[in-house]
C-alpha atoms as a PDB file:
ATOM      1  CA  UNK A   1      53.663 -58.627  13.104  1.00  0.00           C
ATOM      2  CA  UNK A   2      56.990 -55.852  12.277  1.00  0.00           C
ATOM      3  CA  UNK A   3      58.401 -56.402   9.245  1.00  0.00           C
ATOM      4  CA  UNK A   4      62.350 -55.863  10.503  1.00  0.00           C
ATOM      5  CA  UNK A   5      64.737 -55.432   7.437  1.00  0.00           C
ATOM      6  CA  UNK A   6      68.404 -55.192   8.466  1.00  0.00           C
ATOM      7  CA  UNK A   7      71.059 -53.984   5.976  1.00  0.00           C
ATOM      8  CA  UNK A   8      74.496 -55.693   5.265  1.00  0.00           C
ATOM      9  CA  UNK A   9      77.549 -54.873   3.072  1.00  0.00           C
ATOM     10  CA  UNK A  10      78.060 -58.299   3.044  1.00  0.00           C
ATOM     11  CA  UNK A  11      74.836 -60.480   3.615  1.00  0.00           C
ATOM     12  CA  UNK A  12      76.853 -63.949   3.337  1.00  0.00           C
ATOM     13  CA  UNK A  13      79.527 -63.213   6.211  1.00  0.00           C
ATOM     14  CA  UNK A  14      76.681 -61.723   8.946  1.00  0.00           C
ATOM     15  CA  UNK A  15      74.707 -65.498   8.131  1.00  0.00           C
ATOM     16  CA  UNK A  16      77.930 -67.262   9.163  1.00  0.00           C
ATOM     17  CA  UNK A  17      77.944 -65.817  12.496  1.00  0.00           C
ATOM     18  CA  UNK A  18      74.502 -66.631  13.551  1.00  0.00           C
ATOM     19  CA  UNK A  19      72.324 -70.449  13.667  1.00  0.00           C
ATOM     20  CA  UNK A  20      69.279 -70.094  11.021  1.00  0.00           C
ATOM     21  CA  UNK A  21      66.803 -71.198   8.731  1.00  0.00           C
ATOM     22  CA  UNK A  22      66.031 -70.019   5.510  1.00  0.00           C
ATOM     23  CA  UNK A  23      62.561 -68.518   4.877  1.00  0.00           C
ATOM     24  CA  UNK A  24      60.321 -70.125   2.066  1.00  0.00           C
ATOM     25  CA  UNK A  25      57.868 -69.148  -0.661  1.00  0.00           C
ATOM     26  CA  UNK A  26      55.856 -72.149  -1.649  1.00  0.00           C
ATOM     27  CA  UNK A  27      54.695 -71.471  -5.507  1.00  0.00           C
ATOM     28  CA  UNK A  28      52.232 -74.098  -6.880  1.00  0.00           C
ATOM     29  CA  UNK A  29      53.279 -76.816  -3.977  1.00  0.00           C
ATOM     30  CA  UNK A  30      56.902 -76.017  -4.683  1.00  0.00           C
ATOM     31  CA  UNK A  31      59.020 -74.774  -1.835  1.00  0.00           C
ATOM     32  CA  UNK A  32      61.547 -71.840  -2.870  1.00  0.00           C
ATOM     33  CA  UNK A  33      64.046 -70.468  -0.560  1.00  0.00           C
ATOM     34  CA  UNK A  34      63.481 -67.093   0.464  1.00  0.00           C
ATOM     35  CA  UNK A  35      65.634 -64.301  -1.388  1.00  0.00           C
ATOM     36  CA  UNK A  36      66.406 -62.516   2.214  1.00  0.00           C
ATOM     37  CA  UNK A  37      64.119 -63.751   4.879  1.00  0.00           C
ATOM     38  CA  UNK A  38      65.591 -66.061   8.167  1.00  0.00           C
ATOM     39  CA  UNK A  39      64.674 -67.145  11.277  1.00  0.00           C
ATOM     40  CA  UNK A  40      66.702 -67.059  13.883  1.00  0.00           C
ATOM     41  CA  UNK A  41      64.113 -69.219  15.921  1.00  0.00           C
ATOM     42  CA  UNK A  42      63.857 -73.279  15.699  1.00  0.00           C
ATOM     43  CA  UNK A  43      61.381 -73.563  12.949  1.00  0.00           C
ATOM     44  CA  UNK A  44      59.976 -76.673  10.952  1.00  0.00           C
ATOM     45  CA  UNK A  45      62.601 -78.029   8.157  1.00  0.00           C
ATOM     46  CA  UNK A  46      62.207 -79.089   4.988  1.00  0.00           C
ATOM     47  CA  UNK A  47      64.863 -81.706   4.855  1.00  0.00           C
ATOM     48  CA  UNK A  48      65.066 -81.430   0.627  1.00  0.00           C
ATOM     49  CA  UNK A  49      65.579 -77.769   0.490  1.00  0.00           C
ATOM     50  CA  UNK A  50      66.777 -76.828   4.482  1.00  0.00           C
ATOM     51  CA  UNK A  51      64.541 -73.951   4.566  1.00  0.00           C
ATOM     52  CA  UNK A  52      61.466 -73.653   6.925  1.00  0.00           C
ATOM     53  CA  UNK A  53      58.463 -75.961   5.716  1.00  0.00           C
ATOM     54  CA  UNK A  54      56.073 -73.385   5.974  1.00  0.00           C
ATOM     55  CA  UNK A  55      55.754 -70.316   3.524  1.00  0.00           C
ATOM     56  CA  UNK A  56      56.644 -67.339   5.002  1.00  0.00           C
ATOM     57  CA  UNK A  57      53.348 -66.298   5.503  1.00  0.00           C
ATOM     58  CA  UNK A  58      52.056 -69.122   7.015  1.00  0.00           C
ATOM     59  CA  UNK A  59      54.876 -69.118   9.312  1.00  0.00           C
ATOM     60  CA  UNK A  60      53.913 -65.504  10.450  1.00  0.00           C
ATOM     61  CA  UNK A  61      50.304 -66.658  11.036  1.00  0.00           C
ATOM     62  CA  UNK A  62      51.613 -69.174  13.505  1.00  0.00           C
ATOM     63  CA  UNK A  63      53.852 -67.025  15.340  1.00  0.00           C
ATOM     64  CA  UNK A  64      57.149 -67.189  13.756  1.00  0.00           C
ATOM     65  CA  UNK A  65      59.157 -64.397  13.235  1.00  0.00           C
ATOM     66  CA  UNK A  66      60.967 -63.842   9.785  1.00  0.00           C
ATOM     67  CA  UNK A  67      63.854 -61.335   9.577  1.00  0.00           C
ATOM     68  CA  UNK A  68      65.532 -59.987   5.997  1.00  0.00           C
ATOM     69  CA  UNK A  69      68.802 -59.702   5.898  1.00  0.00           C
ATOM     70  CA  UNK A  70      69.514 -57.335   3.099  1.00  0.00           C
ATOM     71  CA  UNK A  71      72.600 -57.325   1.125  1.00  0.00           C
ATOM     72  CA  UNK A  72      73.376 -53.819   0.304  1.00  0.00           C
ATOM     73  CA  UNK A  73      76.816 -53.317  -1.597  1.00  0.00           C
ATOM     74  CA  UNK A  74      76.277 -49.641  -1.749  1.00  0.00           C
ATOM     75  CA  UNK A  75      78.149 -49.738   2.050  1.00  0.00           C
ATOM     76  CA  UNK A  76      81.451 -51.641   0.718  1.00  0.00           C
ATOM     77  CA  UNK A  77      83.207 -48.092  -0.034  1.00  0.00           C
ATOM     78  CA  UNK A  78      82.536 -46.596   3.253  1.00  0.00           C
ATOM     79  CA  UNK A  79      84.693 -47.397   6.082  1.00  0.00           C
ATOM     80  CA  UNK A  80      83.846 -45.876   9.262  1.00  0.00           C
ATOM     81  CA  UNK A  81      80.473 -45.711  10.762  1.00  0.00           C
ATOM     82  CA  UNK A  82      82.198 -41.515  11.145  1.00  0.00           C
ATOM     83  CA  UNK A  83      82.382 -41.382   7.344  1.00  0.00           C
ATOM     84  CA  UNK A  84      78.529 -43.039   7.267  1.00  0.00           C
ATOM     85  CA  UNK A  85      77.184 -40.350   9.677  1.00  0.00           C
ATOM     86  CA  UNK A  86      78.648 -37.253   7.398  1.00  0.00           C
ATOM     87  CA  UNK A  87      77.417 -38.696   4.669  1.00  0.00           C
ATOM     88  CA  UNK A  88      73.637 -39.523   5.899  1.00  0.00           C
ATOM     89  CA  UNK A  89      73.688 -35.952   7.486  1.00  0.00           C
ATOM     90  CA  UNK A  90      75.204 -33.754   3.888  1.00  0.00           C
ATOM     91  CA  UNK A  91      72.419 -32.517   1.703  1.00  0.00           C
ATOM     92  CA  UNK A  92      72.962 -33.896  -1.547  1.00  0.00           C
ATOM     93  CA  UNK A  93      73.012 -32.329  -4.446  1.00  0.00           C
ATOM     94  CA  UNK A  94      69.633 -33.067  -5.936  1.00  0.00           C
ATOM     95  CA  UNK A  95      70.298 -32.279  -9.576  1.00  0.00           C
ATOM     96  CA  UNK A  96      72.584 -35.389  -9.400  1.00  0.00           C
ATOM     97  CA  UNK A  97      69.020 -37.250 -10.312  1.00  0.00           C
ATOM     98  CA  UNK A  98      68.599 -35.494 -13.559  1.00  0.00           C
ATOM     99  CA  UNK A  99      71.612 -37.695 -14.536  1.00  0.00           C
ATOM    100  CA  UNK A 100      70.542 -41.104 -16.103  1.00  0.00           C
ATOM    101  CA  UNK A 101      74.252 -42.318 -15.742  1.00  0.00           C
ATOM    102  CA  UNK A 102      73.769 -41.686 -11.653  1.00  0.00           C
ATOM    103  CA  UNK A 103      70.632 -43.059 -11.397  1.00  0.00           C
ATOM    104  CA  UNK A 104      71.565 -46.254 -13.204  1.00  0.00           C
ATOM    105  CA  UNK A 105      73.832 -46.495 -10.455  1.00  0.00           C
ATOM    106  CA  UNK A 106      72.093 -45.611  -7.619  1.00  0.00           C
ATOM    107  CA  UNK A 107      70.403 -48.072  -5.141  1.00  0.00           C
ATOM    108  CA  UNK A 108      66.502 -49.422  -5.891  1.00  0.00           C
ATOM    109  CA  UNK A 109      65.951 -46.305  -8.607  1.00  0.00           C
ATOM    110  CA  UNK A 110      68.596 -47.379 -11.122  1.00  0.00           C
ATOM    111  CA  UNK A 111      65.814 -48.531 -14.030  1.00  0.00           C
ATOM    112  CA  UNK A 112      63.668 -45.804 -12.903  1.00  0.00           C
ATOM    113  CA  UNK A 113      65.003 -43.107 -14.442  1.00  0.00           C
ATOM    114  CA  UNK A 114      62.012 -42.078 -16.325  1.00  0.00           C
ATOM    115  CA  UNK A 115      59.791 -42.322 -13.198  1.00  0.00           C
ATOM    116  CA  UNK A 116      63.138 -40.093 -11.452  1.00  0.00           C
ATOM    117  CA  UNK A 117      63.489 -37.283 -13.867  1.00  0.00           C
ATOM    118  CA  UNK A 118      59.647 -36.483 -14.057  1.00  0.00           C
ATOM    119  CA  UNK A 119      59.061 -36.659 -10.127  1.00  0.00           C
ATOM    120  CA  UNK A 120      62.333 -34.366  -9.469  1.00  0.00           C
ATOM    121  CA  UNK A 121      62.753 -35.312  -6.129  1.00  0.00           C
ATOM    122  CA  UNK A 122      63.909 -32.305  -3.934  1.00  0.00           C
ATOM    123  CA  UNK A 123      64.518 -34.145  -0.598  1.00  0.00           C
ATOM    124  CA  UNK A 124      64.241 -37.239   1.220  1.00  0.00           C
ATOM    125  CA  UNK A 125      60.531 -37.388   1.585  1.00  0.00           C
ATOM    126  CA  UNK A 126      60.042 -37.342  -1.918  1.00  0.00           C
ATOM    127  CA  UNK A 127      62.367 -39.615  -2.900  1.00  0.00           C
ATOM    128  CA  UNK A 128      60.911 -42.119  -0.606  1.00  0.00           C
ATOM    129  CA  UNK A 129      57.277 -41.501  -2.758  1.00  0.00           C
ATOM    130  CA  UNK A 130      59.452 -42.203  -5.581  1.00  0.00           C
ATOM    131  CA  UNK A 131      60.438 -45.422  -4.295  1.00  0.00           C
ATOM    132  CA  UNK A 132      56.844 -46.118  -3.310  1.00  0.00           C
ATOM    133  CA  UNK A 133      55.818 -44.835  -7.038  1.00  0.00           C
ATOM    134  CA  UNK A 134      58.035 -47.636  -8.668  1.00  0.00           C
ATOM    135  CA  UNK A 135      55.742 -50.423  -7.135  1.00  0.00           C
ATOM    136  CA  UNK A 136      52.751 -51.185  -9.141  1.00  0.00           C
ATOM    137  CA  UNK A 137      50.635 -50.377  -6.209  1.00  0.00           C
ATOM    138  CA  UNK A 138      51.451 -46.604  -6.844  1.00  0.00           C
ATOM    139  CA  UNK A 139      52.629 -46.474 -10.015  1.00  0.00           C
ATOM    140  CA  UNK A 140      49.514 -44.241 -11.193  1.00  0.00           C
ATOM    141  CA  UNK A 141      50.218 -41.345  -8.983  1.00  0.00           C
ATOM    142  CA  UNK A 142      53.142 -40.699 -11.371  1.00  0.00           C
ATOM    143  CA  UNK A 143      51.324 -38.438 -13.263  1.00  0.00           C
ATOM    144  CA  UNK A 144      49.974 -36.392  -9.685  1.00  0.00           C
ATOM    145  CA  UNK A 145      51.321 -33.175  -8.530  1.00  0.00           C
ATOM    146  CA  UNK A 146      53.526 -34.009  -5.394  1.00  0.00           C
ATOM    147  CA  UNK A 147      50.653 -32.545  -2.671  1.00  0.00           C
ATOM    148  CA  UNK A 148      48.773 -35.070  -3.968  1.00  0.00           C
ATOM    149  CA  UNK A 149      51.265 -38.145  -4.046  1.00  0.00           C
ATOM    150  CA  UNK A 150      52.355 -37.690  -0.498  1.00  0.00           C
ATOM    151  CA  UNK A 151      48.633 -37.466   0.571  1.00  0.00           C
ATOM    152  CA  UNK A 152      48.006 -40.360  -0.734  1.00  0.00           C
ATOM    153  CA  UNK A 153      51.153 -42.818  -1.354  1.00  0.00           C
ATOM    154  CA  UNK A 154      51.616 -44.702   1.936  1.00  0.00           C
ATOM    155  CA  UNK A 155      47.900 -45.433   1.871  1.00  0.00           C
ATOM    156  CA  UNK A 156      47.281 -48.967   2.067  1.00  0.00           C
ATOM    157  CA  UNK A 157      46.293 -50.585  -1.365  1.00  0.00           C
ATOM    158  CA  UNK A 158      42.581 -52.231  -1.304  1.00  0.00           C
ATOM    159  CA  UNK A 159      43.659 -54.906  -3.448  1.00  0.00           C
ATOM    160  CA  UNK A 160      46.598 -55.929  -1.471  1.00  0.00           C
ATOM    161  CA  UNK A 161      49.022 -55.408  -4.491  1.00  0.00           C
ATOM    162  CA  UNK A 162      52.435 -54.597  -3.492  1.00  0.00           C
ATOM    163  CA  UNK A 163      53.452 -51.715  -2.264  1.00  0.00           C
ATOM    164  CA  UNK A 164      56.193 -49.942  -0.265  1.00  0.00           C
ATOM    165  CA  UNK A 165      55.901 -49.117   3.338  1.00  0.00           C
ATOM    166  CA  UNK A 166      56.764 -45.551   4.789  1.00  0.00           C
ATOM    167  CA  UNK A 167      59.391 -46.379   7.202  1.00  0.00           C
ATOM    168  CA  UNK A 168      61.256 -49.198   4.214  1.00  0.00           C
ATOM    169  CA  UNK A 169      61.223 -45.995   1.860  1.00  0.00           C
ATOM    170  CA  UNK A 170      61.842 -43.781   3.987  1.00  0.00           C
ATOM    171  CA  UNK A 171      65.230 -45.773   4.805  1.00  0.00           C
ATOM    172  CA  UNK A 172      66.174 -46.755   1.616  1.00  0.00           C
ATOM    173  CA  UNK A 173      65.841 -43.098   0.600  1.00  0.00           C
ATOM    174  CA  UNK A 174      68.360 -42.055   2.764  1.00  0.00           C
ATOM    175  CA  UNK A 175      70.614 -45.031   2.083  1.00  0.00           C
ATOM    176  CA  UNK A 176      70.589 -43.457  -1.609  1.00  0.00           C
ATOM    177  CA  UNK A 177      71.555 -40.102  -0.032  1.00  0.00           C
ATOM    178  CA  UNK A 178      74.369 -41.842   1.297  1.00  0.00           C
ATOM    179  CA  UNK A 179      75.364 -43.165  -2.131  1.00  0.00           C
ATOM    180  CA  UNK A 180      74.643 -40.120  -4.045  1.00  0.00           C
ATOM    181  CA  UNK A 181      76.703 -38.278  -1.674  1.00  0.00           C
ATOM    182  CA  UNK A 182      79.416 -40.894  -2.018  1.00  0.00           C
ATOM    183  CA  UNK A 183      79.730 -41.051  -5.373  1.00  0.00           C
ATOM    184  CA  UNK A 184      79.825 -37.029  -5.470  1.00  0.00           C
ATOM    185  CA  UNK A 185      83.189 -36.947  -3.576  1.00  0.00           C
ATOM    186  CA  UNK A 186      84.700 -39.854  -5.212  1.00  0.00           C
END
């Protein structure tokens, strides 16, 4: 089944236009409300918490499909999909991640600085290993030369620990282009 992730400056408002269900994790028989998943499909309820009575797993086994809806504030300054576009598209100034005070401020990497300043990402690709890297899943190829990380970082885990996909780093990579680039013309 696609994992579908779908990015919002404001997660809260895009729910109010659409009918849905929460997602759930059930953790030792108790049922927690997904942090992002929804369905957008009639599902089974859980009348005490109003989110689907399946785990989200479970749910995908039988056929349901679960969508995350991703709040993403880093979107709130820009104002034109125009002013989005120029900023996806401008090379960023790389050396901007050599800068702990960026980084802290930069989507999914701020906390990662250490991991950030001895990868040295030099373009889009390799800040998507980066992202990858963070995960425990690939944390050890940290210490590998980058020839070796990309051969080997969207390789699926044997142990099923978590990991990042390609195409999720891939696009959050660029969404920290976008910020990086932002906060550069500020």
């Amino acid at each position: 089944m696609p994992d579908v992730d779908i990015d919002f400056g404001n997660r809260e408002q895009a729910l109010k236009l659409f009918k849905h269900v929460p997602a759930s994790i059930i953790k030792e028989e108790e049922i927690e409300k997904h942090k992002t998943g929804v369905y957008f499909q009639e599902v089974p309820v859980d009348p005490m918490s109003n989110s689907c009575s399946f785990d989200f797993k479970l749910a995908e086994q039988r056929g349901y499909f679960k969508i995350d809806l991703l709040n993403v504030n880093l979107y709130e300054g820009i104002t034109t999909e125009q002013q989005l576009v120029e900023l996806m598209l401008e090379e960023p100034d790389w050396n901007m991640l050599k800068d702990k005070t960026i980084v802290d401020q930069l989507f999914h990497i701020n906390g990662h600085f250490d991991i950030v300043l001895k990868l040295e990402p030099k373009n889009i690709e390799q800040l998507a290993a980066v992202l990858a890297i963070i995960r425990p899943a690939k944390r050890h190829l940290m210490h590998k030369y980058w020839t070796e990380i990309l051969r080997e970082v969207w390789l699926r885990p044997s142990d099923d620990s978590y990991f990042f996909k390609k195409s999720h780093a891939v696009a959050y990579a660029q969404a920290i282009v976008v910020q990086m680039n932002f906060i550069r013309k500020k």
